[in-house]
Protein backbone atom coordinates (compact mmCIF):
# COMPACT_ATOMS: atom_id res chain seq x y z
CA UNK A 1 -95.89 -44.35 -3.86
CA UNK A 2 -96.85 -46.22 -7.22
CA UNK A 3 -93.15 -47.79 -8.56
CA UNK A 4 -92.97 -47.29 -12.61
CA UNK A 5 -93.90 -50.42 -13.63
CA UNK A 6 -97.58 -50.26 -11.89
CA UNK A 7 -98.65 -47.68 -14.22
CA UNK A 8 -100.94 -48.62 -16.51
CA UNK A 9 -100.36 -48.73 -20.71
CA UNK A 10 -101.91 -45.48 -22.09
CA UNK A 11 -104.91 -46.03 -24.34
CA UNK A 12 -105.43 -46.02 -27.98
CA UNK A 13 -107.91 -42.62 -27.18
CA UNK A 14 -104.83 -41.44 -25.94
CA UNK A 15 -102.19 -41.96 -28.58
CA UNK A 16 -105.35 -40.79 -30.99
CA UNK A 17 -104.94 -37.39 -28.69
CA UNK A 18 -101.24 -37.23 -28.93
CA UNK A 19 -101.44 -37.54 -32.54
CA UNK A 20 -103.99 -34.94 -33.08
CA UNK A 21 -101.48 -32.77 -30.32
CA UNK A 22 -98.34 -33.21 -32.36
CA UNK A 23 -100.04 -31.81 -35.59
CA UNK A 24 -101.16 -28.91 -34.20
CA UNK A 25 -98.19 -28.23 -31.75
CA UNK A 26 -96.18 -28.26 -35.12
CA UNK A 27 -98.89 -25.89 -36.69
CA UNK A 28 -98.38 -23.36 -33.61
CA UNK A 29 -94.49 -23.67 -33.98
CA UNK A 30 -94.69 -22.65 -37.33
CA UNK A 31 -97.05 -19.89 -36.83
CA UNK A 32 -95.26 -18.61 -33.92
CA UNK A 33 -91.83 -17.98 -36.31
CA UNK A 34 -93.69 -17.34 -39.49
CA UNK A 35 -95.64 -13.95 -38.17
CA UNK A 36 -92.38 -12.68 -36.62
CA UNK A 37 -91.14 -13.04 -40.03
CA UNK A 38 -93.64 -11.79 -41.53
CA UNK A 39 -93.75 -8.75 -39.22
CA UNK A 40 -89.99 -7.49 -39.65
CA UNK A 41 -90.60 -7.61 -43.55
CA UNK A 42 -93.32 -5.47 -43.55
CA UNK A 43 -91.92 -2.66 -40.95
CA UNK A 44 -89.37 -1.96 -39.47
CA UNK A 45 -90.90 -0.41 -36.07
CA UNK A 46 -89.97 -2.26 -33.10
CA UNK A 47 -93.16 -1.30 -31.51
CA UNK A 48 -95.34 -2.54 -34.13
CA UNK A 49 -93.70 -5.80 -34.03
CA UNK A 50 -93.93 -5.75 -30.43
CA UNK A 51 -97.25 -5.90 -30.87
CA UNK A 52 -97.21 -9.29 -31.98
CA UNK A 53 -96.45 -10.46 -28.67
CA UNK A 54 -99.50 -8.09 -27.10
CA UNK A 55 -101.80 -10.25 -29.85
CA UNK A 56 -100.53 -13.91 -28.19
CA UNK A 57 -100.98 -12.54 -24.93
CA UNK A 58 -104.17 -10.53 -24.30
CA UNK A 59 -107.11 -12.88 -25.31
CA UNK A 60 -106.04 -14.73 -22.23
CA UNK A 61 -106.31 -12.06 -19.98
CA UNK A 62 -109.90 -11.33 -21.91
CA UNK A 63 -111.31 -14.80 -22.48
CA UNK A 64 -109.34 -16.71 -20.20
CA UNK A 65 -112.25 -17.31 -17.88
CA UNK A 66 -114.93 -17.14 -20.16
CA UNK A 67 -112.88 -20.81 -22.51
CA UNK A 68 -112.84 -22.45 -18.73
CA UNK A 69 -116.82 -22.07 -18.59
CA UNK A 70 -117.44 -23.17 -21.96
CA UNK A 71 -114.99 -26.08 -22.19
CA UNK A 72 -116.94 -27.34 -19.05
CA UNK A 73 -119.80 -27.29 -20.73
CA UNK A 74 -119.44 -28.17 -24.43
CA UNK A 75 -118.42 -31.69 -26.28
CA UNK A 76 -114.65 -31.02 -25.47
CA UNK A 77 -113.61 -32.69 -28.49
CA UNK A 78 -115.67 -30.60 -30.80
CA UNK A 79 -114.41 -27.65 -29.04
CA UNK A 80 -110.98 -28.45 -30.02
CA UNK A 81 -111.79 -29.51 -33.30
CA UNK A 82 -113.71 -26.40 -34.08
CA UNK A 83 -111.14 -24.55 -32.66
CA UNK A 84 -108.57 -26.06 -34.79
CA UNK A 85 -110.87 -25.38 -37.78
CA UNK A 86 -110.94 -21.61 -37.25
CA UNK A 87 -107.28 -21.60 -36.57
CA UNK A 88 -106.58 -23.31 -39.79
CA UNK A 89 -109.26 -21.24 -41.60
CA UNK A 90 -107.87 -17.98 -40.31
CA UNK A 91 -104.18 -18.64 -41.46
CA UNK A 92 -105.20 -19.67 -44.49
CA UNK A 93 -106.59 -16.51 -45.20
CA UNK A 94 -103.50 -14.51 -44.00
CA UNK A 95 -101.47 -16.70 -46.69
CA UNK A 96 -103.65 -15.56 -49.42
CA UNK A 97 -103.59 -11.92 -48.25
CA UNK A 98 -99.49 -12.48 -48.42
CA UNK A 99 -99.57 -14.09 -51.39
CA UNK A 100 -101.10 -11.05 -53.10
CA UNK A 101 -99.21 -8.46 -51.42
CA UNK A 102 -102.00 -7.11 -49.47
CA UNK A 103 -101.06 -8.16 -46.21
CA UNK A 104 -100.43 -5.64 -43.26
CA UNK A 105 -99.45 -5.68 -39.68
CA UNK A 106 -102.94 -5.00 -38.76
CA UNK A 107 -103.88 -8.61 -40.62
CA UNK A 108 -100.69 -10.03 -38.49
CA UNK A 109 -102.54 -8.89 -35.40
CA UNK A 110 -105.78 -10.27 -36.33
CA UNK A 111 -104.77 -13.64 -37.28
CA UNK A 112 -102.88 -13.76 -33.92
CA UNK A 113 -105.48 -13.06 -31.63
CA UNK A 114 -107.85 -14.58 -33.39
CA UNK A 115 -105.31 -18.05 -33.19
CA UNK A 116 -104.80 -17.52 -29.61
CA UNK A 117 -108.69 -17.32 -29.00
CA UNK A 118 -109.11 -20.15 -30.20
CA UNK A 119 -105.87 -21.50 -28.49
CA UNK A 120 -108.21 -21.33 -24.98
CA UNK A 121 -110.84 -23.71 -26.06
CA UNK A 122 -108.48 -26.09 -27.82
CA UNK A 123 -105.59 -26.12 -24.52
CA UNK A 124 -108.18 -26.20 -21.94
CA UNK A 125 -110.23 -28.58 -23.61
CA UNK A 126 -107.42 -30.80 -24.05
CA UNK A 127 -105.68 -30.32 -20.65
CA UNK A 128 -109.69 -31.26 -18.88
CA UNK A 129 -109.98 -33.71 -20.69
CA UNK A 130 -106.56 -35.87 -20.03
CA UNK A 131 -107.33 -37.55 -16.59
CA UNK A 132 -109.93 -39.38 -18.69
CA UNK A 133 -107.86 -40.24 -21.27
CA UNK A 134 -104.99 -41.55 -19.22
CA UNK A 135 -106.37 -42.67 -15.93
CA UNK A 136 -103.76 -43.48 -13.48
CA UNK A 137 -100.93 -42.38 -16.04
CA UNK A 138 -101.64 -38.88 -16.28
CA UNK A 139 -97.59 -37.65 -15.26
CA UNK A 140 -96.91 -40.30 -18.23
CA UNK A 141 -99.10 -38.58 -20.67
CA UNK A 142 -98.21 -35.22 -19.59
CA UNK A 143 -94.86 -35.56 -19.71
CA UNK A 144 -95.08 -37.19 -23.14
CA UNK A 145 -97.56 -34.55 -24.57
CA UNK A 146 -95.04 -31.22 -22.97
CA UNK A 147 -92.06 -33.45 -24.92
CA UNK A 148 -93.80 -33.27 -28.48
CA UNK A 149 -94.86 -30.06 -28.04
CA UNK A 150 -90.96 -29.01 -27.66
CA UNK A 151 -90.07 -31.15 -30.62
CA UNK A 152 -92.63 -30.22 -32.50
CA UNK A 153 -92.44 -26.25 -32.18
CA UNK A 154 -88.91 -25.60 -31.23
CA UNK A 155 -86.64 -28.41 -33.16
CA UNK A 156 -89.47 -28.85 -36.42
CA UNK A 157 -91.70 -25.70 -36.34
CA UNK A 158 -89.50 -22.99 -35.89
CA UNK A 159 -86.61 -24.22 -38.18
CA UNK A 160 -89.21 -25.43 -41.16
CA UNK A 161 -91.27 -21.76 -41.09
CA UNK A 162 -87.72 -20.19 -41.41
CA UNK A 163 -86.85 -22.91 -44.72
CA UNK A 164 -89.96 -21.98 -46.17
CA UNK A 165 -90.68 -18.10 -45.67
CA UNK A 166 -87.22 -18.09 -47.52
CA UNK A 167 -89.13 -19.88 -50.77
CA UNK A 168 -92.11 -18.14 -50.37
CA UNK A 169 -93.74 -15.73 -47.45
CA UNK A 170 -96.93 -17.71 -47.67
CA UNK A 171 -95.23 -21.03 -47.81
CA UNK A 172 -94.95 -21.45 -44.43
CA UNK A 173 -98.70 -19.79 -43.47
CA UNK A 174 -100.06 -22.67 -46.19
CA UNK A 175 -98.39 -24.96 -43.99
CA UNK A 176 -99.23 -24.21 -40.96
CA UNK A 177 -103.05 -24.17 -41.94
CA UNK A 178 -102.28 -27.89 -43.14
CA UNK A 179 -101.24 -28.87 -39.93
CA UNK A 180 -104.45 -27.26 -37.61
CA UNK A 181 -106.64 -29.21 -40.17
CA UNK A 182 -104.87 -32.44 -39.78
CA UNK A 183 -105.11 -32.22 -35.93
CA UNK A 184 -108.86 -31.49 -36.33
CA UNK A 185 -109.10 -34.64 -38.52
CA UNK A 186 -107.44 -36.99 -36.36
CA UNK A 187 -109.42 -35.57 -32.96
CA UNK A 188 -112.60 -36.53 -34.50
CA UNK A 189 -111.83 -40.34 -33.85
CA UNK A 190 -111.81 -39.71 -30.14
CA UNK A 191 -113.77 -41.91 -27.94
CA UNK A 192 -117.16 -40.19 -26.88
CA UNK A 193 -116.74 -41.02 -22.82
CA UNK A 194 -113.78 -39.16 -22.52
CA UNK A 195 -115.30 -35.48 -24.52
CA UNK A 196 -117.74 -34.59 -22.04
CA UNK A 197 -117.48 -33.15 -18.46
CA UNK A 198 -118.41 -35.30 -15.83
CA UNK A 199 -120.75 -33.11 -13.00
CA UNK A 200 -119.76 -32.98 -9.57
CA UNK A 201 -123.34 -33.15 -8.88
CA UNK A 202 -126.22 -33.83 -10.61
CA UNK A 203 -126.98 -30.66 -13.08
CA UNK A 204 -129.87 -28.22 -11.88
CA UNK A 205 -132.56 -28.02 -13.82
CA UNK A 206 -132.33 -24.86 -15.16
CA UNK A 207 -128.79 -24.65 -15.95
CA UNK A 208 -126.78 -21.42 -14.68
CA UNK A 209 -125.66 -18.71 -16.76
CA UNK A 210 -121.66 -18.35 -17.71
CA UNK A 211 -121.32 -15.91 -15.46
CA UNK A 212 -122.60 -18.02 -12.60
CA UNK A 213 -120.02 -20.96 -13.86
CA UNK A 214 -117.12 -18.89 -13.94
CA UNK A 215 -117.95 -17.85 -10.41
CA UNK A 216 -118.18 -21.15 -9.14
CA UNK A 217 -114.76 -22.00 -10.62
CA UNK A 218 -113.15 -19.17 -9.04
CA UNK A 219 -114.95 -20.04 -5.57
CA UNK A 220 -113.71 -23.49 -5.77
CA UNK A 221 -110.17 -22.15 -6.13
CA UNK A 222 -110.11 -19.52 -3.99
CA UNK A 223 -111.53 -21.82 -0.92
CA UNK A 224 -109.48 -24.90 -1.84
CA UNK A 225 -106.47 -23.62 0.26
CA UNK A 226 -104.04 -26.22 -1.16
CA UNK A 227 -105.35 -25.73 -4.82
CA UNK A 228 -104.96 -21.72 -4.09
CA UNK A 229 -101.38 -22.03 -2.82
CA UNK A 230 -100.52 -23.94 -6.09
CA UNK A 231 -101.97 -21.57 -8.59
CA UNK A 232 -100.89 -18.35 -7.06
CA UNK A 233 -97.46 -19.96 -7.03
CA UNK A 234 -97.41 -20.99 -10.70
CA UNK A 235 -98.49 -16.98 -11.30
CA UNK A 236 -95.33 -16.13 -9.45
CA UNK A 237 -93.07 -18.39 -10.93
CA UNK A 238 -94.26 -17.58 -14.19
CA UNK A 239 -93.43 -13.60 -13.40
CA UNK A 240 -89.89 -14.67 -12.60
CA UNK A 241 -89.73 -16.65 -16.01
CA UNK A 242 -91.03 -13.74 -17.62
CA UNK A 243 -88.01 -11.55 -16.40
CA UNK A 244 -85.41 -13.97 -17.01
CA UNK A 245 -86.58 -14.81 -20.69
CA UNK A 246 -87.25 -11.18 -21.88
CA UNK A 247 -83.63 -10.02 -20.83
CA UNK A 248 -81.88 -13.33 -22.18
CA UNK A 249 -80.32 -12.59 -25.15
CA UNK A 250 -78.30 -9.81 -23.41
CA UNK A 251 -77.48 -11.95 -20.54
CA UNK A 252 -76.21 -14.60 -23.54
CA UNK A 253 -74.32 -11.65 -25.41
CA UNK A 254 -73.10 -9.20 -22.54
CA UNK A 255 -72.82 -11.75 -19.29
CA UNK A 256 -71.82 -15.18 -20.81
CA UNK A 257 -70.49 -13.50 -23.21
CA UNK A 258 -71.39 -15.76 -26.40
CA UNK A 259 -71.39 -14.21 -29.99
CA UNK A 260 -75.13 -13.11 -30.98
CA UNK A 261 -75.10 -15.46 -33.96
CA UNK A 262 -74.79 -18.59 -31.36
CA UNK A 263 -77.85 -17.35 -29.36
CA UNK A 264 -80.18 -19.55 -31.44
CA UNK A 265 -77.86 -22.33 -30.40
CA UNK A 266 -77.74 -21.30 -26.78
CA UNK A 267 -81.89 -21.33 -26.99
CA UNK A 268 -81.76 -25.13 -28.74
CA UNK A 269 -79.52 -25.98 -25.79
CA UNK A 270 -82.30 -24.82 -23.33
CA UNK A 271 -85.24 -26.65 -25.60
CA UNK A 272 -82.81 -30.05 -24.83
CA UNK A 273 -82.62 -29.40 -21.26
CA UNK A 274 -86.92 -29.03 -21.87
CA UNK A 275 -87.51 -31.61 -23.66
CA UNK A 276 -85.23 -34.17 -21.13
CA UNK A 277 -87.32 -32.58 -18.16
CA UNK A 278 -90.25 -33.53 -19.85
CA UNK A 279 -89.29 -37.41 -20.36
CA UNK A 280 -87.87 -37.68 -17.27
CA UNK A 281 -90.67 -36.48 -15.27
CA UNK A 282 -92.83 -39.10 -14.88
CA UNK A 283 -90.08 -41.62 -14.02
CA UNK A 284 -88.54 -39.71 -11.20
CA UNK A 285 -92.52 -38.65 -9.88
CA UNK A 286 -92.88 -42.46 -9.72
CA UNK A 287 -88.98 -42.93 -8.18
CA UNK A 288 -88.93 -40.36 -5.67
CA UNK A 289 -92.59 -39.16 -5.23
CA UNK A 290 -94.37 -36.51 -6.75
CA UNK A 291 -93.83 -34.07 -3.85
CA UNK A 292 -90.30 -34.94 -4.03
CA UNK A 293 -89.79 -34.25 -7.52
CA UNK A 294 -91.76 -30.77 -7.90
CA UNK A 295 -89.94 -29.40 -4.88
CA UNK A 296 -87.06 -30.76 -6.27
CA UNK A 297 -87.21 -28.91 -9.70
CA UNK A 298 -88.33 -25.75 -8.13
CA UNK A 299 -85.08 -25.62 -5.94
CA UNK A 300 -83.40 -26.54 -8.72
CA UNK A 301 -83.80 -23.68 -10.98
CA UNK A 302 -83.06 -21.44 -8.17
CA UNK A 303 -79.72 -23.00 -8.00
CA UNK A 304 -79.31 -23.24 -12.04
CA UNK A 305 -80.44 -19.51 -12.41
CA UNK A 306 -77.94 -18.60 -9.58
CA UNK A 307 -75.31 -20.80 -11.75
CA UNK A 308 -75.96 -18.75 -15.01
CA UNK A 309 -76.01 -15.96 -12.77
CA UNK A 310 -72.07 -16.58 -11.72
CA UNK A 311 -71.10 -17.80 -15.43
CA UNK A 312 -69.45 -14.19 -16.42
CA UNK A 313 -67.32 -15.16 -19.63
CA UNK A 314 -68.16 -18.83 -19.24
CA UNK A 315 -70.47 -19.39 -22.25
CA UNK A 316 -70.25 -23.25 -21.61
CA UNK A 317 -70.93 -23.23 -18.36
CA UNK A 318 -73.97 -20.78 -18.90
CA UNK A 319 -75.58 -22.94 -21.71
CA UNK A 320 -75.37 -26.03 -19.47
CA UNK A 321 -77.08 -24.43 -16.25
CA UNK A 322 -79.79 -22.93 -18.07
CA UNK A 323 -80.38 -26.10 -19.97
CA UNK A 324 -80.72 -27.66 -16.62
CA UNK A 325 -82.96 -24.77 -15.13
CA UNK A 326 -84.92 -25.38 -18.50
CA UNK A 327 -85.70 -29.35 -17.42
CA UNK A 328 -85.99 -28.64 -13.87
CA UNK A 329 -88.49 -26.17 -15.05
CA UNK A 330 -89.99 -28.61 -17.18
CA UNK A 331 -90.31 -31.14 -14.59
CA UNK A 332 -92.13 -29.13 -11.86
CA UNK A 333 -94.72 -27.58 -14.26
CA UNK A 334 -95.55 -31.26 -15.89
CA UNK A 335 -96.23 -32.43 -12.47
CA UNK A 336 -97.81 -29.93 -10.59
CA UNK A 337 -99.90 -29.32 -13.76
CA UNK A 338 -100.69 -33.06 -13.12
CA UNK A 339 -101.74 -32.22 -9.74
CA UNK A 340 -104.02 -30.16 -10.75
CA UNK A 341 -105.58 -32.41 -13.30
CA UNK A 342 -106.42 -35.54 -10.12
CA UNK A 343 -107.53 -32.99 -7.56
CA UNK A 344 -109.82 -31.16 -9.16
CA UNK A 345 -113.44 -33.00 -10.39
CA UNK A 346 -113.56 -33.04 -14.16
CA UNK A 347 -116.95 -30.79 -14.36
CA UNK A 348 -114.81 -28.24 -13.01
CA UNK A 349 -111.51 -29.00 -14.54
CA UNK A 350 -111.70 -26.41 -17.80
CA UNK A 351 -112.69 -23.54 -15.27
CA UNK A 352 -110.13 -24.36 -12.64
CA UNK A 353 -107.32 -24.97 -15.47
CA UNK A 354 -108.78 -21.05 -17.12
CA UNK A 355 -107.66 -19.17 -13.72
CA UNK A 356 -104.78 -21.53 -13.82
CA UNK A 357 -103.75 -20.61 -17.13
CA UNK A 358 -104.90 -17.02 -17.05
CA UNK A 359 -102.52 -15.83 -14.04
CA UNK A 360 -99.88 -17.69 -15.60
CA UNK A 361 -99.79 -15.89 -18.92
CA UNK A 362 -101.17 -12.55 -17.75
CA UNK A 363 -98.19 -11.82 -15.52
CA UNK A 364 -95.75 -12.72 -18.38
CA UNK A 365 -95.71 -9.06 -20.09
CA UNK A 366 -95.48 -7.67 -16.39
CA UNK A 367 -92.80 -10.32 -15.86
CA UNK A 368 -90.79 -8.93 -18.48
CA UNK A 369 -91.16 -5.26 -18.11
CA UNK A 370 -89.70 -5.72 -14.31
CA UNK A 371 -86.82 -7.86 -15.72
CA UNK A 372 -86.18 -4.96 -18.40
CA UNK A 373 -86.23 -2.27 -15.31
CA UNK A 374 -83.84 -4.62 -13.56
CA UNK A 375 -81.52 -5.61 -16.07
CA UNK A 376 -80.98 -1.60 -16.55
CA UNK A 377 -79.45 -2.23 -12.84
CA UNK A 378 -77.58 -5.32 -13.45
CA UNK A 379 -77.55 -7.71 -15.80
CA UNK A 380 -77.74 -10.25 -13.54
CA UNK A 381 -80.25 -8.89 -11.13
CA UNK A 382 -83.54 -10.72 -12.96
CA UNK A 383 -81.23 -14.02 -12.18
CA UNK A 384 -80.55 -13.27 -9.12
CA UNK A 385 -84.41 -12.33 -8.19
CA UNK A 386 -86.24 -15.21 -9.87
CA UNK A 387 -83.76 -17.48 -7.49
CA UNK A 388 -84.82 -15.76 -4.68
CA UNK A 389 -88.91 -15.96 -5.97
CA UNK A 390 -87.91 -20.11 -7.05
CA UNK A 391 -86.18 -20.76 -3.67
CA UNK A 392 -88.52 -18.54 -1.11
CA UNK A 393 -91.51 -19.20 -2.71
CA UNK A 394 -91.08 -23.14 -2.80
CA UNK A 395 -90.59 -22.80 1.08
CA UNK A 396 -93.89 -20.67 1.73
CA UNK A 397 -95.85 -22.79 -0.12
CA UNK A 398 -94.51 -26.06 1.06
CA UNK A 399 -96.95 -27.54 2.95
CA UNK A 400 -99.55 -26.75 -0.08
CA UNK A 401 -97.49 -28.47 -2.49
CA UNK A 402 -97.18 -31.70 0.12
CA UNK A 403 -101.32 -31.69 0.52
CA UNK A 404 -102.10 -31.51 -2.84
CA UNK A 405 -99.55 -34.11 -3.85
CA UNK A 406 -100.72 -36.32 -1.11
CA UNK A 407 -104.85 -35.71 -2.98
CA UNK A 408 -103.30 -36.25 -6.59
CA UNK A 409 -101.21 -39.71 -5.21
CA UNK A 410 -104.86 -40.95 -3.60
CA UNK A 411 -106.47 -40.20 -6.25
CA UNK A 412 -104.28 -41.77 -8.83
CA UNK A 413 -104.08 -44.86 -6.50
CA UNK A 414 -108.41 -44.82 -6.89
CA UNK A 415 -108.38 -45.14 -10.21
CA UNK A 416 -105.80 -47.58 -10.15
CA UNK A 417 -107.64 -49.38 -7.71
CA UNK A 418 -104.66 -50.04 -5.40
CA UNK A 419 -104.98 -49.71 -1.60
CA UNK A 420 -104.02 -46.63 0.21
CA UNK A 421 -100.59 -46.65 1.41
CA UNK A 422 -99.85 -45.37 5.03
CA UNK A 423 -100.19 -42.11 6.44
CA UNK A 424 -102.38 -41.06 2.95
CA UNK A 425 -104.54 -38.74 3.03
């Protein structure tokens, strides 16, 4: 096990990365409040502005595969810049249409799934392209990058879109734009070793059609047993996550029992418990092991979830548990995401990450239908069911977890170029 201090520095291409990350992390934070804004102004259907959600949602399930293919194949650096491009040029037309009072919901849609489209090239591209741009450090960077993405959307985004759609409703849409521009400006500087794929094998002659790719990533999931474990398990974590959050603000209101106009302060609470999870994880990976510590904040949030669970009337004591189910949560998805990242080779990373990424978000919606269903039950029955999912599900998949841990650890140690340690694999 690598102690903290034999970690190397992360690179100037790195910091370059983070950069361009924080810019447009702040971009999607402001998007993500500004349309929901935008939405309730313009009807007042709950169905319609349901939709919104639909919009973030779907081009996964649609495209999912097909970004994983193409990220493996393109200049992945130029794929996130021209993704932030069309992001940027995209909102920037919704402002205008808002600024002239000719905006609808069906634009809000649009702009939406159009954003989120182009969210698949630009997170995949980024997430493949990591390991190269921290070798040997990639909990560090991971950690680092999941931390400004909470500061930057839920403590700066969200608050600053609210500020400004009070000014103006295509203040904050102006801004946002801004900010996907500025992250495609400051990706441009990146390093060209670290943009394209490396091949697990030298590349045919006649190169295969995107169909063919996206098979291959699937087949390399599917018989990687370890690998297989790990993403089905992040699908069914994900579900339970999905019932939890889509029932929460009733759980805050009717079960803890806190006033409605403190929920925003109850969800702040939460982003701190994230955003400590996501500092912390690297440092207790390299303390404890990396096994260790995702196991560990699995368990955890069944316990914290069974906590919040218990907390009838205890507002306090509900806040605090789900803050700490929020950086338990935190910690195992940084690090098993990391996993992922030193096991897989990087010619197959954006297509391994797609089916990754795609099970993750598609069972969201179905996540939070079943906690609806339940929650007309009991309140407290999505709690009580995503412990059982955390706590069971961490035990059947056990062994997985410890083999691919024991990969990611060997590999880190490669590129590190320290010897193996005892009983690796």
């Amino acid at each position: 096990m690598p102690s903290a201090s034999s970690t190397p520095p992360l690179s100037p291409a790195f910091h370059r990365f983070w950069a361009g990350s924080l810019a447009s992390n702040l971009a999607d934070g402001v998007m993500l409040t500004a349309l929901p804004l935008l939405a309730v102004a313009l009807t007042d259907d709950p169905l319609a502005v349901a939709g919104l959600t639909a919009a973030r949602y779907l081009p996964w399930l649609l495209f999912g595969l097909l970004g994983g293919a193409l990220v493996d194949r393109l200049d992945r650096a130029r794929a996130m810049v021209a993704a932030n491009v069309v992001r940027a040029a995209a909102v920037a037309l919704l402002a205008v249409l808002v600024a002239v009072d000719s905006a609808g919901v069906v634009w809000l849609y649009a702009v939406m799934f159009t954003v989120m489209c182009c969210e698949i090239v630009y997170d995949l591209a980024g997430r493949a392209m990591l390991p190269s741009l921290a070798p040997g450090a990639v909990d560090r960077a991971n950690g680092r990058l999941t931390a400004s993405q909470e500061t930057a959307q839920d403590f700066v985004g969200a608050p600053l879109a609210g500020l400004l759609f009070v000014v103006a409703a295509a203040l904050p849409l102006a801004v946002n734009s801004g900010a996907y521009l500025l992250g495609a400006l400051i990706l441009m500087g990146l390093p060209s070793a670290a943009r394209r794929a490396v091949p697990a094998v030298p590349a045919p002659s006649v190169r295969p059609s995107l169909a063919a790719d996206i098979g291959e990533g699937l087949r390399f999931v599917y018989t990687d047993r370890a690998l297989r474990g790990l993403v089905v398990f992040s699908a069914v974590v994900n579900l339970a996550a999905g019932a939890q959050a889509a029932v929460l603000v009733l759980v805050v209101r009717d079960h803890l029992g806190m006033p409605e106009v403190l929920f925003g302060v109850f969800l702040a609470v939460g982003a701190v418990g994230a955003l400590t999870g996501a500092l912390l994880a690297a440092g207790l990976a390299a303390r404890a092991g990396r096994f260790a510590a995702i196991t560990a904040g699995y368990l955890s949030q069944a316990v914290f979830a069974l906590v919040v669970a218990a907390a009838a009337g205890a507002p306090v004591v509900g806040a605090l548990a789900w803050a700490a189910l929020a950086g338990a949560a935190t910690v195992s998805a940084v690090l098993s995401g990391g996993v992922v990242q030193q096991i897989v080779p990087s010619g197959l990373l954006g297509r391994v990450m797609s089916v990754r990424r795609m099970l993750g978000f598609g069972v969201v919606p179905l996540g939070a239908l079943l906690g609806g269903l339940a929650a007309r039950v009991d309140l407290r029955l999505p709690l009580l069911v995503s412990a059982a999912v955390f706590a069971v599900g961490t035990l059947v998949v056990l062994r997985h977890l410890r083999a691919a841990s024991a990969r990611a650890d060997a590999a880190e140690r490669r590129v590190r170029g320290e010897q193996p340690t005892d009983g690796a694999d």
